[in-house]
N, C-alpha and C. Protein backbone atom coordinates (compact mmCIF):
# COMPACT_ATOMS: atom_id res chain seq x y z
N UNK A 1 56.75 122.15 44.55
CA UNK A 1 56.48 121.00 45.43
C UNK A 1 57.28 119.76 45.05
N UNK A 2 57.36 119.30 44.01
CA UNK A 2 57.99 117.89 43.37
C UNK A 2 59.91 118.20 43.59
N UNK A 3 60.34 120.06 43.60
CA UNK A 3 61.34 119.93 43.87
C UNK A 3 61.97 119.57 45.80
N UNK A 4 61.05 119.99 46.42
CA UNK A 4 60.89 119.67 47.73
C UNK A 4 60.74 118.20 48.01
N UNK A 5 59.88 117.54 47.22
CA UNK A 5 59.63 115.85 47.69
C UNK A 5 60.54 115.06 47.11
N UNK A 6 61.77 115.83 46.12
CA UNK A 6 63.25 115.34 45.80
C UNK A 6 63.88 115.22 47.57
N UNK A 7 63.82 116.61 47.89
CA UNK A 7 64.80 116.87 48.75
C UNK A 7 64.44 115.67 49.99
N UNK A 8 63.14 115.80 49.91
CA UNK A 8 62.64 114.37 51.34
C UNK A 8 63.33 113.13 50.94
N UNK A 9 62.96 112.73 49.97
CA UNK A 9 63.39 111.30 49.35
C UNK A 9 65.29 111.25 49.65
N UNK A 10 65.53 112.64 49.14
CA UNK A 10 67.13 112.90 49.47
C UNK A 10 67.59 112.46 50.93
N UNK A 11 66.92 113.08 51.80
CA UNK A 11 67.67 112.43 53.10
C UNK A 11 66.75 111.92 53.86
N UNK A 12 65.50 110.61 53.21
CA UNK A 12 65.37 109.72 53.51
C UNK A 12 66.39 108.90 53.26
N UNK A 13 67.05 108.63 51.98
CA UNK A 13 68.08 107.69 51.50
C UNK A 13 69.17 108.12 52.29
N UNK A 14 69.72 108.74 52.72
CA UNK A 14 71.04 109.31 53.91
C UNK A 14 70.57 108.34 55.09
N UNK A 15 69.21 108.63 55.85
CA UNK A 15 69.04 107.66 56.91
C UNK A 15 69.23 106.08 56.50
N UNK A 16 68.62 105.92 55.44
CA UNK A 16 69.12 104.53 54.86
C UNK A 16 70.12 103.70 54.64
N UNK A 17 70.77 104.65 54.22
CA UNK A 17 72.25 103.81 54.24
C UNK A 17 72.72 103.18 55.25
N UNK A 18 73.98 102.32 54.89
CA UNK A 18 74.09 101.22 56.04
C UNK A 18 75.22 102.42 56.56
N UNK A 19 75.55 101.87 57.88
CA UNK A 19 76.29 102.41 58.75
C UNK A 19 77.46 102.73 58.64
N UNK A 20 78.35 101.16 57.74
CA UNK A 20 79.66 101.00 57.99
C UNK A 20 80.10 102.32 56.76
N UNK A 21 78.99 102.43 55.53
CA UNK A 21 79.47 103.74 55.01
C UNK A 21 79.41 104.82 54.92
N UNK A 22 78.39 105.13 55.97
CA UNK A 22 78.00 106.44 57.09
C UNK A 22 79.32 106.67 57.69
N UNK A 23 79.79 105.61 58.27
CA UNK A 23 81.06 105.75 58.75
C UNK A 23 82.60 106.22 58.53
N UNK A 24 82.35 105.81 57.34
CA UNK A 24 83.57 106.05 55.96
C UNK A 24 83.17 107.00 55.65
N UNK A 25 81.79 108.05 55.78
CA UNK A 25 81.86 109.30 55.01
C UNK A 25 81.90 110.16 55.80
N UNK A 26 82.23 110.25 57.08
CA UNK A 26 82.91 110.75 58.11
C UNK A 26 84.03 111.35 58.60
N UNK A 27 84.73 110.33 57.43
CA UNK A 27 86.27 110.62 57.32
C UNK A 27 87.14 110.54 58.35
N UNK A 28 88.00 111.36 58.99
CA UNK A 28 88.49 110.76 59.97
C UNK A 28 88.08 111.53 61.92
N UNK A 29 86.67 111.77 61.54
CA UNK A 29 85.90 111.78 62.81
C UNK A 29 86.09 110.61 63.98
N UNK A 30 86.06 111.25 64.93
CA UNK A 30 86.50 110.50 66.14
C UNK A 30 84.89 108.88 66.44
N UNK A 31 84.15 109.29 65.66
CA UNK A 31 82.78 108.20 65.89
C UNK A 31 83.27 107.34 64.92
N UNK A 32 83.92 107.32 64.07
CA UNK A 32 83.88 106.88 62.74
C UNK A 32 84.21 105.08 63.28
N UNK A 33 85.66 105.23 63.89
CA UNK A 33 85.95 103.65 64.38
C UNK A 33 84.99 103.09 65.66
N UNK A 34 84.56 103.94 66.45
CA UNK A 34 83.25 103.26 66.84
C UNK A 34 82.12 102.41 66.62
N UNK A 35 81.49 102.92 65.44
CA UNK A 35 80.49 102.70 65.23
C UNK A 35 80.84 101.47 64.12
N UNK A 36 82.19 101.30 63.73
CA UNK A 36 83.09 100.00 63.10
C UNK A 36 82.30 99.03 64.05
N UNK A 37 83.21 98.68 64.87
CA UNK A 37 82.72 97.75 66.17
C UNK A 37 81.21 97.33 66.21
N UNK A 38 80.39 98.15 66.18
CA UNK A 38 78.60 97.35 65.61
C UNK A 38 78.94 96.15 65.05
N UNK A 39 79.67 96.11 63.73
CA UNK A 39 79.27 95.28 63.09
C UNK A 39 79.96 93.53 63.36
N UNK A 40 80.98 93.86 64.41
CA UNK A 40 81.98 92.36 64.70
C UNK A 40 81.57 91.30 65.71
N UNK A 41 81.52 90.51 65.97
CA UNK A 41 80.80 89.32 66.71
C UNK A 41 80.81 89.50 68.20
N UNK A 42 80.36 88.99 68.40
CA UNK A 42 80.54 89.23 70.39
C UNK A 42 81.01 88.77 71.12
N UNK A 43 81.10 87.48 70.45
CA UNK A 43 82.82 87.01 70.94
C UNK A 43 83.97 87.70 70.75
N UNK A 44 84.83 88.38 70.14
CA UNK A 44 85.18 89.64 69.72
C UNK A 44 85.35 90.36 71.07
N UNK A 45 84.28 91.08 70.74
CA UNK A 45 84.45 91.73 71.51
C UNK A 45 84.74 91.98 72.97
N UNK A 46 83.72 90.48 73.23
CA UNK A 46 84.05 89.97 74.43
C UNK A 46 85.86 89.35 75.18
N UNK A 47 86.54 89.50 74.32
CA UNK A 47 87.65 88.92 74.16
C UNK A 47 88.58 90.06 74.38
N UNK A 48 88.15 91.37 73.75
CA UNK A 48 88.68 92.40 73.36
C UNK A 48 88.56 93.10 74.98
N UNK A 49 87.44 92.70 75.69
CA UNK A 49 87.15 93.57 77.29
C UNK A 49 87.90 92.51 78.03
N UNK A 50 87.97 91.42 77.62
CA UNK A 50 88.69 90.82 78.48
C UNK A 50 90.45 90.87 78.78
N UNK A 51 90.57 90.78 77.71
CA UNK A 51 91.98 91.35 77.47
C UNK A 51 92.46 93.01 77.99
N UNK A 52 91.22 93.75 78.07
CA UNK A 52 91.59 94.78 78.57
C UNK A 52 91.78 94.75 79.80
N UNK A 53 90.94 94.15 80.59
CA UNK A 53 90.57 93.82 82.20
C UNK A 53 92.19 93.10 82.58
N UNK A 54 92.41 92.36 82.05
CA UNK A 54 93.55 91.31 82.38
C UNK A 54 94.84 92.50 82.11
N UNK A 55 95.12 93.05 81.02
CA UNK A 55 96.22 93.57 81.25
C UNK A 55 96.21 95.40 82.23
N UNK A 56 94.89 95.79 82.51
CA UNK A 56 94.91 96.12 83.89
C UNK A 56 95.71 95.89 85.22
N UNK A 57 95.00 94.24 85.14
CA UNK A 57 95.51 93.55 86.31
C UNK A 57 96.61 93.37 86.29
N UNK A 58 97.23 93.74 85.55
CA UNK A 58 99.20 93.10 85.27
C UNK A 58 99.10 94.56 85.25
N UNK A 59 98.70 95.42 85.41
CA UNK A 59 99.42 96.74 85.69
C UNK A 59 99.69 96.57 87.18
N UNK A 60 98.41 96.28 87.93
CA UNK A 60 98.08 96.10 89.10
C UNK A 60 99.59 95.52 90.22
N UNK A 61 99.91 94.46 89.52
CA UNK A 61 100.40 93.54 89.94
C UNK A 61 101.84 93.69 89.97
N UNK A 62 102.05 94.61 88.73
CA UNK A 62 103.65 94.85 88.54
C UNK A 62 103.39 96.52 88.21
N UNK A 63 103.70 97.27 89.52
CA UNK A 63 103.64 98.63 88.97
C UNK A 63 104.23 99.30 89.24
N UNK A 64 105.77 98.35 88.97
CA UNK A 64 106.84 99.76 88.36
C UNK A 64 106.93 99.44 87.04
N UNK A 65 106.50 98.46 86.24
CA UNK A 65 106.11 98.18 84.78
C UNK A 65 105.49 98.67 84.37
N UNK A 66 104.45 99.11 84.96
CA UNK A 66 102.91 99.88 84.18
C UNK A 66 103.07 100.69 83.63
N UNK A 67 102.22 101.12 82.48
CA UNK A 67 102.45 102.28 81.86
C UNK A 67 100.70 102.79 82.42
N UNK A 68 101.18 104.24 82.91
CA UNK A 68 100.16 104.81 83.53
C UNK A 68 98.80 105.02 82.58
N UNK A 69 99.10 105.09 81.09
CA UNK A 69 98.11 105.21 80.27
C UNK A 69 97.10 104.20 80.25
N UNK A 70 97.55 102.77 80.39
CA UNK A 70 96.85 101.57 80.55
C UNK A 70 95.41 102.00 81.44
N UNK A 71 95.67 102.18 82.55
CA UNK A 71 94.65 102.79 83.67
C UNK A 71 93.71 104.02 83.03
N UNK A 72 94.80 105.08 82.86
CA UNK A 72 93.78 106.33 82.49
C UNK A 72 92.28 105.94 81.46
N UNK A 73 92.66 104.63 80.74
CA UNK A 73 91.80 104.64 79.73
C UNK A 73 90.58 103.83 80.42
N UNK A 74 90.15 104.69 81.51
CA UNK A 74 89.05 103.71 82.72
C UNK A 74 87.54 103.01 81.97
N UNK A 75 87.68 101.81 82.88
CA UNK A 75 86.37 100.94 82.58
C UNK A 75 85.90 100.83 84.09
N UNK A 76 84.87 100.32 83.99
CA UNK A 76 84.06 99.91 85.30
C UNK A 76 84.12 98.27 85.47
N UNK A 77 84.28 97.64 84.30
CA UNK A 77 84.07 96.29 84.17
C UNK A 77 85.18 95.58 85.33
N UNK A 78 86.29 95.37 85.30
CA UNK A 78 87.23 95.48 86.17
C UNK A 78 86.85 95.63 87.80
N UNK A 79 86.89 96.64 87.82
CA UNK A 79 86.42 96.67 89.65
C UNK A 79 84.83 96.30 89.90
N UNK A 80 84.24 96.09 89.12
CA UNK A 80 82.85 96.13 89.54
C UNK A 80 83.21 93.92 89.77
N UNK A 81 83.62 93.39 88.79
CA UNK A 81 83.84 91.93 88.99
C UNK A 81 84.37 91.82 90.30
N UNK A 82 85.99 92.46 90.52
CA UNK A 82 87.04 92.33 91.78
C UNK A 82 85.88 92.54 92.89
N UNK A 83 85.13 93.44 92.93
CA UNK A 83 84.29 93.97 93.89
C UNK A 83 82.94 92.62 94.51
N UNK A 84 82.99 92.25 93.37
CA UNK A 84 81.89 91.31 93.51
C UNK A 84 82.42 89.98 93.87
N UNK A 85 83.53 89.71 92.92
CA UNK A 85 84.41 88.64 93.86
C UNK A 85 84.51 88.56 95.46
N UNK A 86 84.95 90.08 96.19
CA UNK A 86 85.24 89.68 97.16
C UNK A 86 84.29 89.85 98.40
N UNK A 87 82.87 90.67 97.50
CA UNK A 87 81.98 90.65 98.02
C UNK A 87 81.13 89.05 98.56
N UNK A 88 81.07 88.48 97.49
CA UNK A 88 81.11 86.73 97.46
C UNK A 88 81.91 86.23 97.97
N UNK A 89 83.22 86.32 98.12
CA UNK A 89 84.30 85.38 99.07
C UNK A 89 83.81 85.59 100.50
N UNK A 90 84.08 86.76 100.90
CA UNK A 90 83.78 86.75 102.54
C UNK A 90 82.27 87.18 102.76
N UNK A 91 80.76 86.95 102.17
CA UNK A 91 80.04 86.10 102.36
C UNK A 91 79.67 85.08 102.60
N UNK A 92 80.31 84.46 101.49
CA UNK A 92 80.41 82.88 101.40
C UNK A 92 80.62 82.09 102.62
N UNK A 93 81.80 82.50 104.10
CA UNK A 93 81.74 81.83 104.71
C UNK A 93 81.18 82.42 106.13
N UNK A 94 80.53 83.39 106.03
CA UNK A 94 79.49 84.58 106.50
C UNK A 94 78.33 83.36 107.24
N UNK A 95 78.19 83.52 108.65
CA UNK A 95 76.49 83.13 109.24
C UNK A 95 75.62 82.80 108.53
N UNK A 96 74.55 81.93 108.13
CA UNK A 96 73.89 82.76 107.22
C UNK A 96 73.08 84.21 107.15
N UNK A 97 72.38 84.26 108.25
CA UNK A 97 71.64 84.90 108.62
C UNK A 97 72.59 86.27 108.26
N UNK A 98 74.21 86.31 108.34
CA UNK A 98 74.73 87.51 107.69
C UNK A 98 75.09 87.47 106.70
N UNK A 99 74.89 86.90 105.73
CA UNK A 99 75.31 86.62 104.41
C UNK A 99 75.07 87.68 103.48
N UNK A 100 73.86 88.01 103.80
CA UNK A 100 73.40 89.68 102.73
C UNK A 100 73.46 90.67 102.93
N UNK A 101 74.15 90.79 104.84
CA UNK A 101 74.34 92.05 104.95
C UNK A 101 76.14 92.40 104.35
N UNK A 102 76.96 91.38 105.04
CA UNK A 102 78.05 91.01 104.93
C UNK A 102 78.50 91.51 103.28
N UNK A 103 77.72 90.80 102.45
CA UNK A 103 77.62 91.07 100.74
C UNK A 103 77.71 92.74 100.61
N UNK A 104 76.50 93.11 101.29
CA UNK A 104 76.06 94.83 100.60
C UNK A 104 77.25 95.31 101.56
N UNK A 105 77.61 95.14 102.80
CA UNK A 105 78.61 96.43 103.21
C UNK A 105 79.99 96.49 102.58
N UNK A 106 80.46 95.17 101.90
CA UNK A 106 81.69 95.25 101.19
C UNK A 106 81.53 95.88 99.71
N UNK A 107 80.28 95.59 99.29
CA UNK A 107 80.11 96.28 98.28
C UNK A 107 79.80 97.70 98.01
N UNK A 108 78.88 98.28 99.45
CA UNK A 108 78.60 99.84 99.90
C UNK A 108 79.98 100.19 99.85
N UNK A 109 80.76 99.59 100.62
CA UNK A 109 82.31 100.41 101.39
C UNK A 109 82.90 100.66 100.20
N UNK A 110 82.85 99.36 99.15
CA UNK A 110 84.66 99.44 98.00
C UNK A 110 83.87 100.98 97.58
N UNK A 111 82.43 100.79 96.79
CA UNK A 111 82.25 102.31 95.98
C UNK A 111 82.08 103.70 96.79
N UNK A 112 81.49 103.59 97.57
CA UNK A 112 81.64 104.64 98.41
C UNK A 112 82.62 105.33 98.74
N UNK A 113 83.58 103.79 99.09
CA UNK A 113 84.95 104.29 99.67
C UNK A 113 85.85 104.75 98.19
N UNK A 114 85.69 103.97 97.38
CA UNK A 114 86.21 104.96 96.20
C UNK A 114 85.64 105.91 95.72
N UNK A 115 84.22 106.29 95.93
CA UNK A 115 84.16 107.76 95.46
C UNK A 115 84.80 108.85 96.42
N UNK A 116 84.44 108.62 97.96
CA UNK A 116 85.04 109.40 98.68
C UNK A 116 86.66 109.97 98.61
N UNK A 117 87.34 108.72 98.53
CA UNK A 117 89.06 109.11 97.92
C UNK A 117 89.07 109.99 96.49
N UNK A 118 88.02 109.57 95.83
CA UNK A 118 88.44 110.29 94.32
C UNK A 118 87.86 111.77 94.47
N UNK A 119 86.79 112.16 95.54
CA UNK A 119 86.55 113.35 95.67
C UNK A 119 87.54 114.14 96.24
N UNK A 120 88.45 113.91 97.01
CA UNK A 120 89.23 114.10 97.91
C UNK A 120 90.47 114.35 96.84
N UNK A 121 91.42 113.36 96.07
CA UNK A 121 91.63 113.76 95.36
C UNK A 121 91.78 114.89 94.22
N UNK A 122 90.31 114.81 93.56
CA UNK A 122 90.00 115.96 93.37
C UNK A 122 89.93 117.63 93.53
N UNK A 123 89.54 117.57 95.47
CA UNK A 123 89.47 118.80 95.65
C UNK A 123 90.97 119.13 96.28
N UNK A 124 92.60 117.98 95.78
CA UNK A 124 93.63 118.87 96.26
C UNK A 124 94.26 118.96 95.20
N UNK A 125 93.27 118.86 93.88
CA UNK A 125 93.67 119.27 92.49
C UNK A 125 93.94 118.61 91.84
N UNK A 126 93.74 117.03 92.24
CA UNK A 126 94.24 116.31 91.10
C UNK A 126 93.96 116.43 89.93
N UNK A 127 94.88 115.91 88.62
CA UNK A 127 94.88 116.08 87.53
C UNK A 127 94.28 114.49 87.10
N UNK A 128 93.15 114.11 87.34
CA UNK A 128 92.36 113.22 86.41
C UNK A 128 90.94 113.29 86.82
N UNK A 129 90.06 112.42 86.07
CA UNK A 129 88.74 112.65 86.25
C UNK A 129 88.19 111.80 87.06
N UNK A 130 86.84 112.10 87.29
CA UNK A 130 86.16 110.59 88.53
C UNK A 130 86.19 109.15 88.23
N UNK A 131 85.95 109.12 86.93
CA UNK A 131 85.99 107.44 86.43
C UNK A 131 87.27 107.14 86.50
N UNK A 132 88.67 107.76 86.31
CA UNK A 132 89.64 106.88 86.23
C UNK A 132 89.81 106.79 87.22
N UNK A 133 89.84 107.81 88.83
CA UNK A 133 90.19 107.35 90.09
C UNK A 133 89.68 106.34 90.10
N UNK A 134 87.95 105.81 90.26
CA UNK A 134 87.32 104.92 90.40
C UNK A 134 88.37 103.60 90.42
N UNK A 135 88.33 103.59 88.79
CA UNK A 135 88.85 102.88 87.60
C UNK A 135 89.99 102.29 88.90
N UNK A 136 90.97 103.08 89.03
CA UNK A 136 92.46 102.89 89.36
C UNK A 136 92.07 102.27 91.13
N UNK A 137 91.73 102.58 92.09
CA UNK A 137 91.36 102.23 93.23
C UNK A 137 90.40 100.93 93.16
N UNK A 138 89.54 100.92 92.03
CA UNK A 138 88.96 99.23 91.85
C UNK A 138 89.60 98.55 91.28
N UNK A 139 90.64 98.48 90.75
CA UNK A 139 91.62 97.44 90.05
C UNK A 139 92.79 97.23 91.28
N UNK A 140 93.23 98.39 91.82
CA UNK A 140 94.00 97.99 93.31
C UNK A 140 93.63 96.93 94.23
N UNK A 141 92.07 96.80 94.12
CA UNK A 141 91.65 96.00 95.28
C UNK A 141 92.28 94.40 94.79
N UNK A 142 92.46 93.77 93.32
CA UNK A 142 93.13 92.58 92.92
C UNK A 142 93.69 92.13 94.07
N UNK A 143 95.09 92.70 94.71
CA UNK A 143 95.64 92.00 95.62
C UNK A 143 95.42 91.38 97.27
N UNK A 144 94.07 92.15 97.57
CA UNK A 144 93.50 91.98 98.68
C UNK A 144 92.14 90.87 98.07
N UNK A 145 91.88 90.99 96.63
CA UNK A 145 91.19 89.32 96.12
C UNK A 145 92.22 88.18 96.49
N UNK A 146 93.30 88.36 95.84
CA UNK A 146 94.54 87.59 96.39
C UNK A 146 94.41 87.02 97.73
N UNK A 147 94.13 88.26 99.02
CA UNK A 147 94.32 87.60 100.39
C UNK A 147 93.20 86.71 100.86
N UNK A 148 91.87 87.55 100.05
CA UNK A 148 90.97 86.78 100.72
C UNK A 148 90.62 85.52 100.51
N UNK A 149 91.22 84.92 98.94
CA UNK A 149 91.54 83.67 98.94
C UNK A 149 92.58 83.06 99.92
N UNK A 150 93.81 83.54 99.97
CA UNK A 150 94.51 82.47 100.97
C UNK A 150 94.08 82.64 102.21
N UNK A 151 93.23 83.55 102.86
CA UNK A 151 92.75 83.52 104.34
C UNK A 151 91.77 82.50 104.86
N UNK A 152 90.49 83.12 103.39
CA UNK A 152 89.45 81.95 103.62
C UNK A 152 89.51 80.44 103.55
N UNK A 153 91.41 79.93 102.66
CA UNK A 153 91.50 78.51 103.05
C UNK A 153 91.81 78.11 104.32
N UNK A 154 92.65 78.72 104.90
CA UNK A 154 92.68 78.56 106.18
C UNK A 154 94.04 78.86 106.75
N UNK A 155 94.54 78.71 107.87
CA UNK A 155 96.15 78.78 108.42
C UNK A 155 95.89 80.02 109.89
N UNK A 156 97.08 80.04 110.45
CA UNK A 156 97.22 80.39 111.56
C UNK A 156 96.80 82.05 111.08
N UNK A 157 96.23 82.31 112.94
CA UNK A 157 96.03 83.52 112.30
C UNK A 157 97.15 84.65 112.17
N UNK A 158 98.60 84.40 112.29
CA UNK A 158 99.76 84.82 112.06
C UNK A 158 99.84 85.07 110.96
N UNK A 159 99.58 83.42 110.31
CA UNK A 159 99.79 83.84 108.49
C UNK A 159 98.73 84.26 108.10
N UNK A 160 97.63 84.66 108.42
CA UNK A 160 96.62 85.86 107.72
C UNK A 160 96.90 86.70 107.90
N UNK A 161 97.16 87.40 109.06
CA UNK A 161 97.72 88.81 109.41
C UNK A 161 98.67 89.54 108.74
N UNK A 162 99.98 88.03 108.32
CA UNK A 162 100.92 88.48 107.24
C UNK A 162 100.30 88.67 106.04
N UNK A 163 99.64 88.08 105.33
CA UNK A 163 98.89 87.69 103.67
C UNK A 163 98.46 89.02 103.66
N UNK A 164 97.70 89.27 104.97
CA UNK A 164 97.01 90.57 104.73
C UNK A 164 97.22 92.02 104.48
N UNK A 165 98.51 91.91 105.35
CA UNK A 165 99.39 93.08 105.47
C UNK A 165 99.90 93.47 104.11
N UNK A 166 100.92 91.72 103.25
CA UNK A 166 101.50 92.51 102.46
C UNK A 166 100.58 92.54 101.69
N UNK A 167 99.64 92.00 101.46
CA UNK A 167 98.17 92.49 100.06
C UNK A 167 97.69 93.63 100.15
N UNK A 168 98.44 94.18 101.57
CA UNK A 168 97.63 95.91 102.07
C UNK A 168 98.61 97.41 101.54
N UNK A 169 100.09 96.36 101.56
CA UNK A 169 100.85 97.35 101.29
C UNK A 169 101.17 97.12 99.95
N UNK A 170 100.16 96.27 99.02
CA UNK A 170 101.01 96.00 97.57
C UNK A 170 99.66 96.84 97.45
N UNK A 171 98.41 96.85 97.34
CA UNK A 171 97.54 97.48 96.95
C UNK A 171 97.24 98.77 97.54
N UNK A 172 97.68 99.36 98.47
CA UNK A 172 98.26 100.58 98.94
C UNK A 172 99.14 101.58 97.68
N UNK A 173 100.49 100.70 97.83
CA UNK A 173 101.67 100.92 96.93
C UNK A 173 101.43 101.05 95.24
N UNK A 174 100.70 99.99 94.80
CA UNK A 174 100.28 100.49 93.43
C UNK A 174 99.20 101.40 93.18
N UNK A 175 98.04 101.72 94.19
CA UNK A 175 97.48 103.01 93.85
C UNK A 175 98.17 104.44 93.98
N UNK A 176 99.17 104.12 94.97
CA UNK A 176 99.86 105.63 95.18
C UNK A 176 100.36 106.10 94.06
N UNK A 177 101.40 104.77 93.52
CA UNK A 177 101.83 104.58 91.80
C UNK A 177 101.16 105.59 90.88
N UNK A 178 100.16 104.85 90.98
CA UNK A 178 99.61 105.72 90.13
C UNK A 178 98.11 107.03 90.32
N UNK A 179 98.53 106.94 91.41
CA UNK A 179 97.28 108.78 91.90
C UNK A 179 98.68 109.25 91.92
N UNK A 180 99.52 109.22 92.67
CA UNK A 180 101.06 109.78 93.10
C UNK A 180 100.89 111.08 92.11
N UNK A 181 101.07 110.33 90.88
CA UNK A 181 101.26 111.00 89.12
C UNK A 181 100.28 112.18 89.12
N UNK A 182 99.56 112.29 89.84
CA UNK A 182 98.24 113.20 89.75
C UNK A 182 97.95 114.11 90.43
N UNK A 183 98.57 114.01 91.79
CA UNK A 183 98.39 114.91 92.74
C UNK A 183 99.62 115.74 92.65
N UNK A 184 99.49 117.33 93.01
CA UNK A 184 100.45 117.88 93.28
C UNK A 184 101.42 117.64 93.87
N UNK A 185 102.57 117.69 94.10
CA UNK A 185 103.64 117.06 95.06
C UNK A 185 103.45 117.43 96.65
N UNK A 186 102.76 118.91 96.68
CA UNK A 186 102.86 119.43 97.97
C UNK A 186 101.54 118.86 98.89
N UNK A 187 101.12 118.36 98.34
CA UNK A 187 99.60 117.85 98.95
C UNK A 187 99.53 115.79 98.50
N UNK A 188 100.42 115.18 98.59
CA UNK A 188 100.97 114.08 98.04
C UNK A 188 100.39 113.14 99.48
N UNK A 189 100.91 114.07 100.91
CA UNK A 189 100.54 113.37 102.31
C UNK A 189 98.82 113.33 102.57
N UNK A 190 98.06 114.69 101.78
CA UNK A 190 96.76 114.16 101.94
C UNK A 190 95.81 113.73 101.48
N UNK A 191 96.34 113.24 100.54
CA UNK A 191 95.77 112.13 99.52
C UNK A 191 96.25 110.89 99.81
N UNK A 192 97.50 110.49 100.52
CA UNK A 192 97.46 108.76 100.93
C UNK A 192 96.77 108.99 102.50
N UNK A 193 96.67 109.77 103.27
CA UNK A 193 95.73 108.84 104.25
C UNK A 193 94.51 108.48 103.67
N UNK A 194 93.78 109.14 102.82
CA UNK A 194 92.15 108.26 102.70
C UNK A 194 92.29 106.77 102.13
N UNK A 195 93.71 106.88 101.20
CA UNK A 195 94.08 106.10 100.30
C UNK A 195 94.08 104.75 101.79
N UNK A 196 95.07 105.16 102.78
CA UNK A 196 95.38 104.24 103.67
C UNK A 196 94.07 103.64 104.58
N UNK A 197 93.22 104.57 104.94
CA UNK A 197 91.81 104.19 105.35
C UNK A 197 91.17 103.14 104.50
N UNK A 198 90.96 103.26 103.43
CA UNK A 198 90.32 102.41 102.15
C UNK A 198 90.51 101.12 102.25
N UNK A 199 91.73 100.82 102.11
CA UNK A 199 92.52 99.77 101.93
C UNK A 199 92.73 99.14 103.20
N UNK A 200 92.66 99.93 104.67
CA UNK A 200 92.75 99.16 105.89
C UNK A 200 91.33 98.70 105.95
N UNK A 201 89.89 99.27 105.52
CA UNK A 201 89.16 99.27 105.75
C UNK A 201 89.13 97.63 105.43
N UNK A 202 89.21 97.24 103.84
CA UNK A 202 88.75 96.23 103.17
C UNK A 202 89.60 94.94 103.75
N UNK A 203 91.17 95.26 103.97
CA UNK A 203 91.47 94.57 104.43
C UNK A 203 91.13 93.63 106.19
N UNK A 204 90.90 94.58 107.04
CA UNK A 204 90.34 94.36 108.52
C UNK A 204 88.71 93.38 107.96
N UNK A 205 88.37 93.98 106.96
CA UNK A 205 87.13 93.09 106.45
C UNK A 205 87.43 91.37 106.37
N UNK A 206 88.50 91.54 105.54
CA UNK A 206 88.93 90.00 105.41
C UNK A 206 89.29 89.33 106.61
N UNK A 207 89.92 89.86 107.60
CA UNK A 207 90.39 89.51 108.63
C UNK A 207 89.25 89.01 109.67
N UNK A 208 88.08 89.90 109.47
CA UNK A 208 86.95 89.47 110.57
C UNK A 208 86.56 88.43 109.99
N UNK A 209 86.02 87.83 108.40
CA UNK A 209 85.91 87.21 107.71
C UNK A 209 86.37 85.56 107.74
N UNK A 210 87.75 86.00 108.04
CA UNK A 210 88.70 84.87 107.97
C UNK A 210 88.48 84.16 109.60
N UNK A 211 88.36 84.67 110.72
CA UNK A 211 88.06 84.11 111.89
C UNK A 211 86.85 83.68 111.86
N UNK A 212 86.10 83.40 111.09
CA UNK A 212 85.29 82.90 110.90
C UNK A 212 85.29 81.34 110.33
């Protein structure tokens, strides 16, 4: 018995130990630098998602620069903000009385409408998983944040139509960028129409928005 209530006491003290050298006795296990990160401030870290989000968006923005890996390494943080941004912009100058519906259908459409493309995707074989489509189609929307700021200040509706267009074909153009990479070559045409639906969708949004 007393050699048994060694062995308890034994890996009671294992649960005890602190983490960071739980971590180190791990060696070079894939949790090991994870569970690092516990211990650093939250400013930190907070700095560390932000910086990720931002150089996203400079993929976004310039994507014959991008390096496609940037994206693959998908977050939600990113499109779920863009999403909410522009869910709030063209509310904002929304009826009131439509203000909350106005909110939920831009916000129903972006995820919906990106799961639907990433399923689609999927079933013509693409080579990535659901979160990074997500990932990559909610960081596209950036440039149509772009329009719906210069629409909702105001100007002819000529120059919205233009703002809109090219924010349709830059955020069009950099998701193809990078799904392009993913889809088979021979099935390349039916993966940009949903792509093109998506993106007309959100954009015609701004546009009803903006006559307002």
């Amino acid at each position: 018995f007393p050699h048994r209530e060694n062995k308890g006491w034994a890996r009671m003290g294992d649960f005890a130990s602190p983490i960071g050298k739980a971590s180190g006795a791990m060696g070079g296990g894939g949790m090991g630098p994870d569970l690092g990160t516990l211990d650093e401030p939250v400013s930190v870290t907070i700095m560390r998602d932000v910086t990720m989000v931002g150089n996203k968006m400079m993929c976004v923005l310039n994507p014959r620069k991008a390096n496609i890996q940037t994206l693959k390494n998908w977050d939600l943080w990113g499109p779920l903000i863009l999403c909410l941004m522009l869910a709030t912009l063209l509310s904002w100058f929304a009826p009131y009385e439509q203000k909350s519906l106005v909110f939920a259908s831009v916000f129903v459409i972006i995820w919906c409408g990106a799961a639907v493309v990433t399923v689609n995707a999927l079933l013509l074989g693409g080579n990535i998983s659901f979160f990074q489509s997500v990932c990559v189609l909610g960081y596209c929307i950036f440039p149509l944040n772009i329009a719906s700021v210069v629409c909702l200040v105001g100007g002819h509706i000529i120059w919205r139509c233009l703002v809109v267009a090219v924010c349709f074909f830059w955020s069009t153009g950099a998701s193809l960028g990078f799904m392009g990479e993913l889809v088979p070559p021979n099935r390349k045409a039916l993966a940009v129409y949903p792509l093109f639906l998506f993106y007309t969708a959100i954009g015609w949004l701004i546009l009803i928005a903006a006559k307002r």
